[in-house]
C-alpha atoms as a PDB file:
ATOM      1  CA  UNK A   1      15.560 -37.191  45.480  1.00  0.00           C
ATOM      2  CA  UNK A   2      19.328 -35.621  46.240  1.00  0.00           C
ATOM      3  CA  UNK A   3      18.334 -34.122  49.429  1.00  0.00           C
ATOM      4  CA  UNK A   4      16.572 -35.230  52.823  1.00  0.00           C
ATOM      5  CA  UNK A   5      13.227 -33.390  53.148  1.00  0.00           C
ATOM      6  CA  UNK A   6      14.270 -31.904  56.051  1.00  0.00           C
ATOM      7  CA  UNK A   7      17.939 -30.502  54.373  1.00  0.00           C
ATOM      8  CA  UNK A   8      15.945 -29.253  51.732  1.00  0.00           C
ATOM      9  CA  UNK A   9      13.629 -26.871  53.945  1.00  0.00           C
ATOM     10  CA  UNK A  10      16.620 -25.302  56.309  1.00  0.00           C
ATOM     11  CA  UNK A  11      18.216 -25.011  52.348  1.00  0.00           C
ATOM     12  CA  UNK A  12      15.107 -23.266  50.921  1.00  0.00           C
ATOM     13  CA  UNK A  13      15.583 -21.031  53.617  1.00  0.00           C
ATOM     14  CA  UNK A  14      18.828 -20.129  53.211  1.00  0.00           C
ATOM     15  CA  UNK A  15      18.165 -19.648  49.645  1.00  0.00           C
ATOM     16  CA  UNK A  16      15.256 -17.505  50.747  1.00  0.00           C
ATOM     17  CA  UNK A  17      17.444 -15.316  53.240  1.00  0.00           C
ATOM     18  CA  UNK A  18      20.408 -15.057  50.429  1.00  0.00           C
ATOM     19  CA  UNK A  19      18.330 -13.773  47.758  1.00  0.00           C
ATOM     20  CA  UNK A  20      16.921 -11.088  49.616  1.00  0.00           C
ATOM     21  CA  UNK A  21      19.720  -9.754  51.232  1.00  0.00           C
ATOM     22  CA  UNK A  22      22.200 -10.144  47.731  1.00  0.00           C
ATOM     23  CA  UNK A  23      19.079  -8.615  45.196  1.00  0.00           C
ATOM     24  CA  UNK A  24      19.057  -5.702  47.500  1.00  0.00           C
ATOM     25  CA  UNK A  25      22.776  -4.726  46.325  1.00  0.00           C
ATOM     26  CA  UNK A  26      22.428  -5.936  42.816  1.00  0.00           C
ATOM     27  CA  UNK A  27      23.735  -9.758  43.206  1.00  0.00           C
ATOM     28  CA  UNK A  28      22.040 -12.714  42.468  1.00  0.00           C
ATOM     29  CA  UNK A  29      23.812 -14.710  45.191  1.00  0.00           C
ATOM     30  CA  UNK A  30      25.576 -17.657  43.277  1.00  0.00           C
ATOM     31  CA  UNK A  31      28.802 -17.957  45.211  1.00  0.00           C
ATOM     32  CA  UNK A  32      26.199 -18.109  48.257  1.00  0.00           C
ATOM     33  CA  UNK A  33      24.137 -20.797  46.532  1.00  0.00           C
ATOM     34  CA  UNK A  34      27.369 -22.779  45.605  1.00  0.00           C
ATOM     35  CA  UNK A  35      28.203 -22.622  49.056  1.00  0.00           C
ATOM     36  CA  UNK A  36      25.288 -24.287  50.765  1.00  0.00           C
ATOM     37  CA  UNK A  37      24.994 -26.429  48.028  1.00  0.00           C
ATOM     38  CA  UNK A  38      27.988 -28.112  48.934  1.00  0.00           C
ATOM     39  CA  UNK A  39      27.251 -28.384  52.406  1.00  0.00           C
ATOM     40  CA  UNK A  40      24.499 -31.459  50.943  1.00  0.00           C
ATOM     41  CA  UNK A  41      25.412 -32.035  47.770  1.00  0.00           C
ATOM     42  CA  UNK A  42      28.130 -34.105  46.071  1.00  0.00           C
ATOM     43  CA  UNK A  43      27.384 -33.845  42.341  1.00  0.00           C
ATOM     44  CA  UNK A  44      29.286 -30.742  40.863  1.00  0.00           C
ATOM     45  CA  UNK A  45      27.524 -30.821  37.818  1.00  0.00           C
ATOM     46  CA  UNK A  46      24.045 -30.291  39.999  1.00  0.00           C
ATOM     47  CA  UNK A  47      25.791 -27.641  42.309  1.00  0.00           C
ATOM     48  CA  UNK A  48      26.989 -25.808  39.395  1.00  0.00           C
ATOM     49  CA  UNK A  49      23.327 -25.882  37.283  1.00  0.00           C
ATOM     50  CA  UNK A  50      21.176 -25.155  40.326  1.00  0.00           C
ATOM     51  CA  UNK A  51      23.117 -22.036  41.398  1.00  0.00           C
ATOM     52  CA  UNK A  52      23.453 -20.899  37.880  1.00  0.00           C
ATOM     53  CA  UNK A  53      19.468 -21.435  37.668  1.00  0.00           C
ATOM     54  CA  UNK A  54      18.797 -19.925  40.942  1.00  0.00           C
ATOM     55  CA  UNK A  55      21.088 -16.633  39.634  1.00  0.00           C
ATOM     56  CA  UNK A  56      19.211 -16.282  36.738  1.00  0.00           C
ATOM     57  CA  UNK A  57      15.707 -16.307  38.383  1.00  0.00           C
ATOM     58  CA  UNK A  58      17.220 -13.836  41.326  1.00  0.00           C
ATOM     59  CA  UNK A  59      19.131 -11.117  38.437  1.00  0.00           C
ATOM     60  CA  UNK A  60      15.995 -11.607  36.032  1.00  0.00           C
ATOM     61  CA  UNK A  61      13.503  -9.357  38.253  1.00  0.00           C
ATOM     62  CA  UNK A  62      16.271  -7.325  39.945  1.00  0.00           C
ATOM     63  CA  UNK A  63      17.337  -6.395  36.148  1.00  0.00           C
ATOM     64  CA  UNK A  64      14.125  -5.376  34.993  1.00  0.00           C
ATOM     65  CA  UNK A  65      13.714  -2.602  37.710  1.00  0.00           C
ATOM     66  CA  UNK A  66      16.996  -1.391  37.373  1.00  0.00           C
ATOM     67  CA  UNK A  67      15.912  -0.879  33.854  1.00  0.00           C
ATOM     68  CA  UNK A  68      12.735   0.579  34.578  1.00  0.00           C
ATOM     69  CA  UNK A  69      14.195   2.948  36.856  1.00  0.00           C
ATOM     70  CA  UNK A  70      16.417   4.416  34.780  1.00  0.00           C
ATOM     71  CA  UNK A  71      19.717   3.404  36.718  1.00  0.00           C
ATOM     72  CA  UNK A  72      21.190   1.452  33.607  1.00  0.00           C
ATOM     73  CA  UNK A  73      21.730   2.123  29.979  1.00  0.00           C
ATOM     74  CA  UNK A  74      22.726  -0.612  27.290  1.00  0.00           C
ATOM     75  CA  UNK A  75      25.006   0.952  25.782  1.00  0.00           C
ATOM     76  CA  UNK A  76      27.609   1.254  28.607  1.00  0.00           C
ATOM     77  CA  UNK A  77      27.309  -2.135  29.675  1.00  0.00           C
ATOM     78  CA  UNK A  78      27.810  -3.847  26.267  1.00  0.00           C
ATOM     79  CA  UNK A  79      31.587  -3.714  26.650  1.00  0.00           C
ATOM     80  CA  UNK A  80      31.662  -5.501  29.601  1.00  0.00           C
ATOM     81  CA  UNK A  81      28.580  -8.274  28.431  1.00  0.00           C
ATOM     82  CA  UNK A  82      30.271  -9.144  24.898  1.00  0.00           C
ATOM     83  CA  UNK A  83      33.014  -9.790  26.162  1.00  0.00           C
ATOM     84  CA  UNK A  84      32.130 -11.898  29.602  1.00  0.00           C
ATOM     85  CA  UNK A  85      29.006 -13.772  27.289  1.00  0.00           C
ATOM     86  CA  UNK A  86      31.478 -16.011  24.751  1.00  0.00           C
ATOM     87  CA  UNK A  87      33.684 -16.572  27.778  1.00  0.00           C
ATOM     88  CA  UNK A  88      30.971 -17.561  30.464  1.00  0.00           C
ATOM     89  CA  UNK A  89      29.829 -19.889  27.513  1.00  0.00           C
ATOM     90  CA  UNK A  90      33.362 -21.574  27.207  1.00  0.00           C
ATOM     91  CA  UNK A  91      33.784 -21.488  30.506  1.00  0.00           C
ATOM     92  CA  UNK A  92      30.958 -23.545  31.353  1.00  0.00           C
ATOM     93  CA  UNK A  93      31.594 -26.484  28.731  1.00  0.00           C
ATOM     94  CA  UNK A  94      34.510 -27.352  30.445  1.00  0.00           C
ATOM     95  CA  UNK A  95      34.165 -30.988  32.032  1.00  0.00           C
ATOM     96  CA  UNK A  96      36.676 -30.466  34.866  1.00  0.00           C
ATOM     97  CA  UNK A  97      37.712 -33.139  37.410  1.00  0.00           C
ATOM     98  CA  UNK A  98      35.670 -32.734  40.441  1.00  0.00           C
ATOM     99  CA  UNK A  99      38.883 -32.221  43.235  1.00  0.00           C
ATOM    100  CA  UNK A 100      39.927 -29.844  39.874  1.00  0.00           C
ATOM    101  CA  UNK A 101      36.445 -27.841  40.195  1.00  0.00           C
ATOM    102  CA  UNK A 102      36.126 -28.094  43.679  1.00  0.00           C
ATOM    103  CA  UNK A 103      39.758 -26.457  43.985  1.00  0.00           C
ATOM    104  CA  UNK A 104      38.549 -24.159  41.679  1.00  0.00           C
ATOM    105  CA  UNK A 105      34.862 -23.438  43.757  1.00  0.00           C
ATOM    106  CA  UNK A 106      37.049 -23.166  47.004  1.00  0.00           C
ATOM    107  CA  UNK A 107      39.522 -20.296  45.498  1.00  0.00           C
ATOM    108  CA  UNK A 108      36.971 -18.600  43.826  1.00  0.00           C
ATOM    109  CA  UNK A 109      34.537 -17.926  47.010  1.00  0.00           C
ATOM    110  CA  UNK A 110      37.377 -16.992  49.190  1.00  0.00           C
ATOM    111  CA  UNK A 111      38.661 -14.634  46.616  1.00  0.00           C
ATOM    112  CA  UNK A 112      34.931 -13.556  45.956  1.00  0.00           C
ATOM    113  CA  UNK A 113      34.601 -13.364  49.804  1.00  0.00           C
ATOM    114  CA  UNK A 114      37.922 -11.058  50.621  1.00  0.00           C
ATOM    115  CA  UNK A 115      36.540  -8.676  47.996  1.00  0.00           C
ATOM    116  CA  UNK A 116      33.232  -8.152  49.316  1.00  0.00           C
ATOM    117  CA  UNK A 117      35.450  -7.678  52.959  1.00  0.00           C
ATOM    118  CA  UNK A 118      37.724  -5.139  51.439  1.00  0.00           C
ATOM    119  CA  UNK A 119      34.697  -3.151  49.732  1.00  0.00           C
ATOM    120  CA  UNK A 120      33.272  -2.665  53.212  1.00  0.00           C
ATOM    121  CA  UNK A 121      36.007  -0.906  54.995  1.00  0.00           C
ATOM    122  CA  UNK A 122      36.794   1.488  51.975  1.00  0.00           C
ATOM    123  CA  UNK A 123      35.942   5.123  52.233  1.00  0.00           C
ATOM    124  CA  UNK A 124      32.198   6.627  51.584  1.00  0.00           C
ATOM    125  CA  UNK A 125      32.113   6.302  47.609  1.00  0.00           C
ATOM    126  CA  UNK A 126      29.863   8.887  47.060  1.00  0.00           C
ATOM    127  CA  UNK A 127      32.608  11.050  48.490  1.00  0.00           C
ATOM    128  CA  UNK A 128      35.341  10.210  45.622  1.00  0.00           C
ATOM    129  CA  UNK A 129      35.011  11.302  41.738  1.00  0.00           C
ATOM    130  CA  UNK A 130      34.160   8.993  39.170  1.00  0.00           C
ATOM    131  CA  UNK A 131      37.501   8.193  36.689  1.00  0.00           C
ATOM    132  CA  UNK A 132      37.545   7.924  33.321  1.00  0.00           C
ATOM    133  CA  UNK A 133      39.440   4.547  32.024  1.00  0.00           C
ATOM    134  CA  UNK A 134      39.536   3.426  28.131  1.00  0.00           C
ATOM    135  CA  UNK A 135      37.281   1.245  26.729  1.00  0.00           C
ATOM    136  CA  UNK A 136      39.645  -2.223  26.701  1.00  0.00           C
ATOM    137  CA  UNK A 137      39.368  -2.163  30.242  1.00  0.00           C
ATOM    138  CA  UNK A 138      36.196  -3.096  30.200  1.00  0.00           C
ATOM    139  CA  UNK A 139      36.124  -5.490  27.411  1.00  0.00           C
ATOM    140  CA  UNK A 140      39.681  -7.101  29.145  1.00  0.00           C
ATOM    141  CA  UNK A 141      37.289  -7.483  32.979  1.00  0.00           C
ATOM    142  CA  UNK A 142      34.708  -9.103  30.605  1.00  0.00           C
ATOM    143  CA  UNK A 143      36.575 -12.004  29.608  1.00  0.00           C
ATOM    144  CA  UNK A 144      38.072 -12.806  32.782  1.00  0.00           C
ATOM    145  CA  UNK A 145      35.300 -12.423  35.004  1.00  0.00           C
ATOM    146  CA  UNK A 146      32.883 -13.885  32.191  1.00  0.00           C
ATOM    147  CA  UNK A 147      35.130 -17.140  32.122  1.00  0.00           C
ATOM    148  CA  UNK A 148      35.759 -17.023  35.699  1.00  0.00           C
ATOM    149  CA  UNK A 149      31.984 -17.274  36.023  1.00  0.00           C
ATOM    150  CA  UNK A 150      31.043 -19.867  33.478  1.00  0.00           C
ATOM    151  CA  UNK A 151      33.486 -22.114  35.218  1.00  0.00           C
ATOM    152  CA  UNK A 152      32.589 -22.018  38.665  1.00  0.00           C
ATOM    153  CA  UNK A 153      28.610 -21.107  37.780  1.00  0.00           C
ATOM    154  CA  UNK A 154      28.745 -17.731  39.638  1.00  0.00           C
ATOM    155  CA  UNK A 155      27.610 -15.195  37.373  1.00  0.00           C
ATOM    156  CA  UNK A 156      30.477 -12.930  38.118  1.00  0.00           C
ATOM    157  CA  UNK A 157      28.624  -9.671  39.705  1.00  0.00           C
ATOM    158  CA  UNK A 158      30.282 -10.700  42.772  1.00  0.00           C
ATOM    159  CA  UNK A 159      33.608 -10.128  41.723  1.00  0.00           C
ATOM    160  CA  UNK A 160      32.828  -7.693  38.730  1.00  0.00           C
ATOM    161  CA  UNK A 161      31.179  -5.028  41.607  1.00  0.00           C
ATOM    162  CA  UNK A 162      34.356  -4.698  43.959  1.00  0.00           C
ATOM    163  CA  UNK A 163      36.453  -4.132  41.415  1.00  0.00           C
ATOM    164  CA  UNK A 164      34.448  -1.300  39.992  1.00  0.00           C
ATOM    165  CA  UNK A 165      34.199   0.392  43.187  1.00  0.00           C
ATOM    166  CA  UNK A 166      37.427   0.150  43.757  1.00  0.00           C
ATOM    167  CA  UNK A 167      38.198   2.052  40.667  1.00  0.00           C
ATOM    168  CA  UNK A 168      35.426   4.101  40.942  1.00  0.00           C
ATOM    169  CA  UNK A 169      33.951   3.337  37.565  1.00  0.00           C
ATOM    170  CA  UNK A 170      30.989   4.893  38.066  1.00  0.00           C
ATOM    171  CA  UNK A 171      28.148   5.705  40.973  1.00  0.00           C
ATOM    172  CA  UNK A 172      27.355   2.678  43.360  1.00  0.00           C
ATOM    173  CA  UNK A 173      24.141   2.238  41.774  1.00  0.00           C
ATOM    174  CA  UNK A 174      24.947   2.323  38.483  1.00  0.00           C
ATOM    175  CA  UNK A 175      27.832  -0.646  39.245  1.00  0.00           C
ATOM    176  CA  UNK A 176      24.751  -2.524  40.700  1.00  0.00           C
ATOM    177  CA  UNK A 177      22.886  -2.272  38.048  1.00  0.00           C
ATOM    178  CA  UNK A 178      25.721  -3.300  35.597  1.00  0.00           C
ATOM    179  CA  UNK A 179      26.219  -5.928  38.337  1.00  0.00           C
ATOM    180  CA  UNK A 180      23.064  -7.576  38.036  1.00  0.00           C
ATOM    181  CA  UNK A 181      22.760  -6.964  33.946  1.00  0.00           C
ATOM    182  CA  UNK A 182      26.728  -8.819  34.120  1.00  0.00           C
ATOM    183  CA  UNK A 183      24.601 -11.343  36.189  1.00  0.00           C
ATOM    184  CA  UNK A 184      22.046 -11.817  34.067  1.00  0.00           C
ATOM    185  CA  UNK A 185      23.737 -12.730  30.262  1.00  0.00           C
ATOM    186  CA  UNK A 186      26.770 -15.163  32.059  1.00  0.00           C
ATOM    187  CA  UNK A 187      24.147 -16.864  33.768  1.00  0.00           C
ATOM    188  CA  UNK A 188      22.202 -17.131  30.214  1.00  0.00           C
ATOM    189  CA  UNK A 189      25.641 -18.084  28.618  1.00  0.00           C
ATOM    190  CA  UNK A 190      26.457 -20.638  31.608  1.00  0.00           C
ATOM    191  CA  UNK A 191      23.509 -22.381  31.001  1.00  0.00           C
ATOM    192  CA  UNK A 192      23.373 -23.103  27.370  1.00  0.00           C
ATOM    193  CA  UNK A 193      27.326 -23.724  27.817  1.00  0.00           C
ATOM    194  CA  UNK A 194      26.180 -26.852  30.862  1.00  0.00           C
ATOM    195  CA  UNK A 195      23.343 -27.499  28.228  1.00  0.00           C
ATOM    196  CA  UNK A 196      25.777 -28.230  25.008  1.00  0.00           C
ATOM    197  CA  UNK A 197      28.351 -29.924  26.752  1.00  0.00           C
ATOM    198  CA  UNK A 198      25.495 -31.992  28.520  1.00  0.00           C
ATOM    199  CA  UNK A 199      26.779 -31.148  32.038  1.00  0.00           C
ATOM    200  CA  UNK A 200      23.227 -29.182  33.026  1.00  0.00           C
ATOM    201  CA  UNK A 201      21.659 -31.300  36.174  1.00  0.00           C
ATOM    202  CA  UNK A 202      18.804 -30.549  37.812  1.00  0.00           C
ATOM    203  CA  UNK A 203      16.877 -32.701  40.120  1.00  0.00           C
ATOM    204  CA  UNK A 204      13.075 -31.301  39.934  1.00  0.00           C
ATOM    205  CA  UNK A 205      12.123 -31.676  43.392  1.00  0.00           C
ATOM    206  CA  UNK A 206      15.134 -29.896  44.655  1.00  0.00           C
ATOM    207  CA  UNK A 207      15.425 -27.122  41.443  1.00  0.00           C
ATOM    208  CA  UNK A 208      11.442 -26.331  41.941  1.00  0.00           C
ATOM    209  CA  UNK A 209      11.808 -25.487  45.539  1.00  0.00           C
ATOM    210  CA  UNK A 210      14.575 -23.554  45.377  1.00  0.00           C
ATOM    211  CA  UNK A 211      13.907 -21.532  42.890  1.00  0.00           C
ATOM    212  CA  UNK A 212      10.541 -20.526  43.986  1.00  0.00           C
ATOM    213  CA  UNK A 213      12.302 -19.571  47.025  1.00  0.00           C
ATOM    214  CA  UNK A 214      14.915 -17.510  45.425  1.00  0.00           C
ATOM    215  CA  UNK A 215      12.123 -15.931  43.153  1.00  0.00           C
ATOM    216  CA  UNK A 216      10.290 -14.826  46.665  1.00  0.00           C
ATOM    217  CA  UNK A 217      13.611 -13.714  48.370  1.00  0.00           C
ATOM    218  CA  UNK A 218      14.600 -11.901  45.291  1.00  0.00           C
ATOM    219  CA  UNK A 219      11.502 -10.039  44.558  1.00  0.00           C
ATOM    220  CA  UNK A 220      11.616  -9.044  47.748  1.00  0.00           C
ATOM    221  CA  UNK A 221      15.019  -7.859  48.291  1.00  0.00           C
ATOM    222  CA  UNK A 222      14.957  -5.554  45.484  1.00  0.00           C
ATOM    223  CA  UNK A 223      11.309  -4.206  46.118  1.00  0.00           C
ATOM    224  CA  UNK A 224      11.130  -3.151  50.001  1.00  0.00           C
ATOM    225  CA  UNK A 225      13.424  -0.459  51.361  1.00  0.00           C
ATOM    226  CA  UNK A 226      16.295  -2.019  54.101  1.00  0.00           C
ATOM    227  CA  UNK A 227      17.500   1.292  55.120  1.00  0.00           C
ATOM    228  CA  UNK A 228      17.680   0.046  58.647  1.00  0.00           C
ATOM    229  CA  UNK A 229      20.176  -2.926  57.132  1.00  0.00           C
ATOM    230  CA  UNK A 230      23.268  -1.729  56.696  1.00  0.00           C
ATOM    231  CA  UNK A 231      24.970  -2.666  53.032  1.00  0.00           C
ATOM    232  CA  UNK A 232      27.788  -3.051  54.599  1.00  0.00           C
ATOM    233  CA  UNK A 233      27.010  -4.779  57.671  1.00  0.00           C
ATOM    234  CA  UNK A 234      25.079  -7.554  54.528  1.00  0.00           C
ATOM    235  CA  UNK A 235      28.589  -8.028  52.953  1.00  0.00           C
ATOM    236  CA  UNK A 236      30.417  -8.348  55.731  1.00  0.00           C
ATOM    237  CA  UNK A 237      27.931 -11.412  57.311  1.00  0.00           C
ATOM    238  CA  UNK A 238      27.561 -12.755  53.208  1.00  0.00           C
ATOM    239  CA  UNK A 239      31.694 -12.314  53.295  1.00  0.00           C
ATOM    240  CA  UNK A 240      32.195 -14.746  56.297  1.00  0.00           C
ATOM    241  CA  UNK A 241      29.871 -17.217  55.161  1.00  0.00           C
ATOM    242  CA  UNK A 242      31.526 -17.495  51.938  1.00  0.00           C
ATOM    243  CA  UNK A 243      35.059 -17.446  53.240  1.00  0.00           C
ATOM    244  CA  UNK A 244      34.642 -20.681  55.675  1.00  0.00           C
ATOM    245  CA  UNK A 245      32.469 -22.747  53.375  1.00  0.00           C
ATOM    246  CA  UNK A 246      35.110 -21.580  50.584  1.00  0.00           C
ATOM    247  CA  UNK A 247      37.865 -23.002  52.763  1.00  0.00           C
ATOM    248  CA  UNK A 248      35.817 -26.323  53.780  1.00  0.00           C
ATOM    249  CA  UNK A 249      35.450 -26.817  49.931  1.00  0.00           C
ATOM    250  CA  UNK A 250      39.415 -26.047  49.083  1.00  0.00           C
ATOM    251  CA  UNK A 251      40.301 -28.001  52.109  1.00  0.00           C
ATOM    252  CA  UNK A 252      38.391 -30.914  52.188  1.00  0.00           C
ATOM    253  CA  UNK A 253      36.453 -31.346  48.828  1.00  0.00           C
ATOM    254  CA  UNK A 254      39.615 -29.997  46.712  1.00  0.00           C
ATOM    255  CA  UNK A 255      42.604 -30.758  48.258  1.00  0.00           C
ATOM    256  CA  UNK A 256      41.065 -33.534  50.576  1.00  0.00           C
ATOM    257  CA  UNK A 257      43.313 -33.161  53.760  1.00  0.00           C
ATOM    258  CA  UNK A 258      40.632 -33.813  56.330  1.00  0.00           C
END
């Protein structure tokens, strides 16, 4: 037992309130999970395979519909998955020195959390023209989101969506849908890449609850209609969160000043 009983509920929630609100735009929530994770946890290797875990469960169902409703097709997605799935895998067998991953952890979800910001105050999308770019930009975001990902144990939507948007790759719920497929295979790679480098760690108690509680938040997120919940007004609440927990980590688990 990692976690006070008490810790673990308010954390089941959280997990509960994340996965709703990130399935609903196509994210699984990791940088969330890693987040609160390190509010009660100490052991990177257990942050790191129980928001990986808790990704996979969330992008698994949210994947599937996407699928079923015809908003994603294989074959313009394999670019960006071949790439990002050898990465994600080397990525994650790195051992890294905890202050080196939490430095690492900190960056990456204030980096993750100023792109969500920036994606909020940009023009309507639906407004602006898709662009045609050449295939090696896809395969070239692959590999650096995919090891980005693997390292940190964020699948990589997070930062692959923005980005898209931003260059207007493609409709916003057809970069969802890539989002949570991207989601999907670097969480599958980041786990057998913790598994063969035996870094995986996942205390049952913990790992059972909150993963059923990601399973109900993220079935439900991507299932009910939140018209009255603004997309934006989700990324911009998600964005904060992220940003000051990213800066507690840099600050005081990375670079220990406090």
């Amino acid at each position: 037992m990692l976690i006070p009983i008490e810790q673990l509920v308010f954390l089941c929630i959280g997990f509960f309130i994340i996965a709703t609100l990130y399935s609903s735009v196509g994210f699984g929530g990791g940088s969330s999970y890693l987040a609160l994770l390190t509010l009660v946890l100490t052991s990177f290797f257990a942050i790191r395979s129980i928001a990986l875990v808790c990704n996979l469960v969330v992008v698994s169902g949210s994947t599937y519909l996407y699928f079923k409703n015809g908003h994603a097709k294989l074959k313009d997605f394999l670019p960006f998955v071949l790439a990002s799935i050898p990465l994600a895998y080397i990525g994650a067998t790195f051992r890294l020195k905890e202050s080196v991953f939490f430095i690492i952890l900190g960056c990456s979800l204030i980096l993750s959390a100023l792109f969500l910001a920036v994606q909020t105050v940009e023009i309507d999308k639906s407004k602006k023209e898709v662009e045609d770019y050449p295939n090696y930009l896809s395969y070239v975001l692959g590999v650096g989101i995919g090891f980005l990902s693997g390292l940190v144990g964020i699948g990589g939507g997070i930062f692959l969506a923005p980005v898209l948007n931003h260059l207007r790759w493609n409709k916003a719920i057809k970069i969802a849908a890539l989002a949570s497929f991207f989601i999907l295979v670097n969480s599958v790679s980041g786990l057998f890449g913790l598994i063969t480098s035996d870094s995986l760690s996942l205390p049952l108690r913990e790992t059972i609850c909150l993963v059923i509680a990601v399973l109900l938040g993220g079935q439900l997120g991507i299932r009910i209609s939140l018209k009255k919940l603004s997309a934006n007004g989700i990324k911009r609440v998600t964005a904060l969160l992220v940003f000051v927990v990213g800066i507690r980590v840099l600050l005081v688990n990375g670079l220990e000043l406090f």
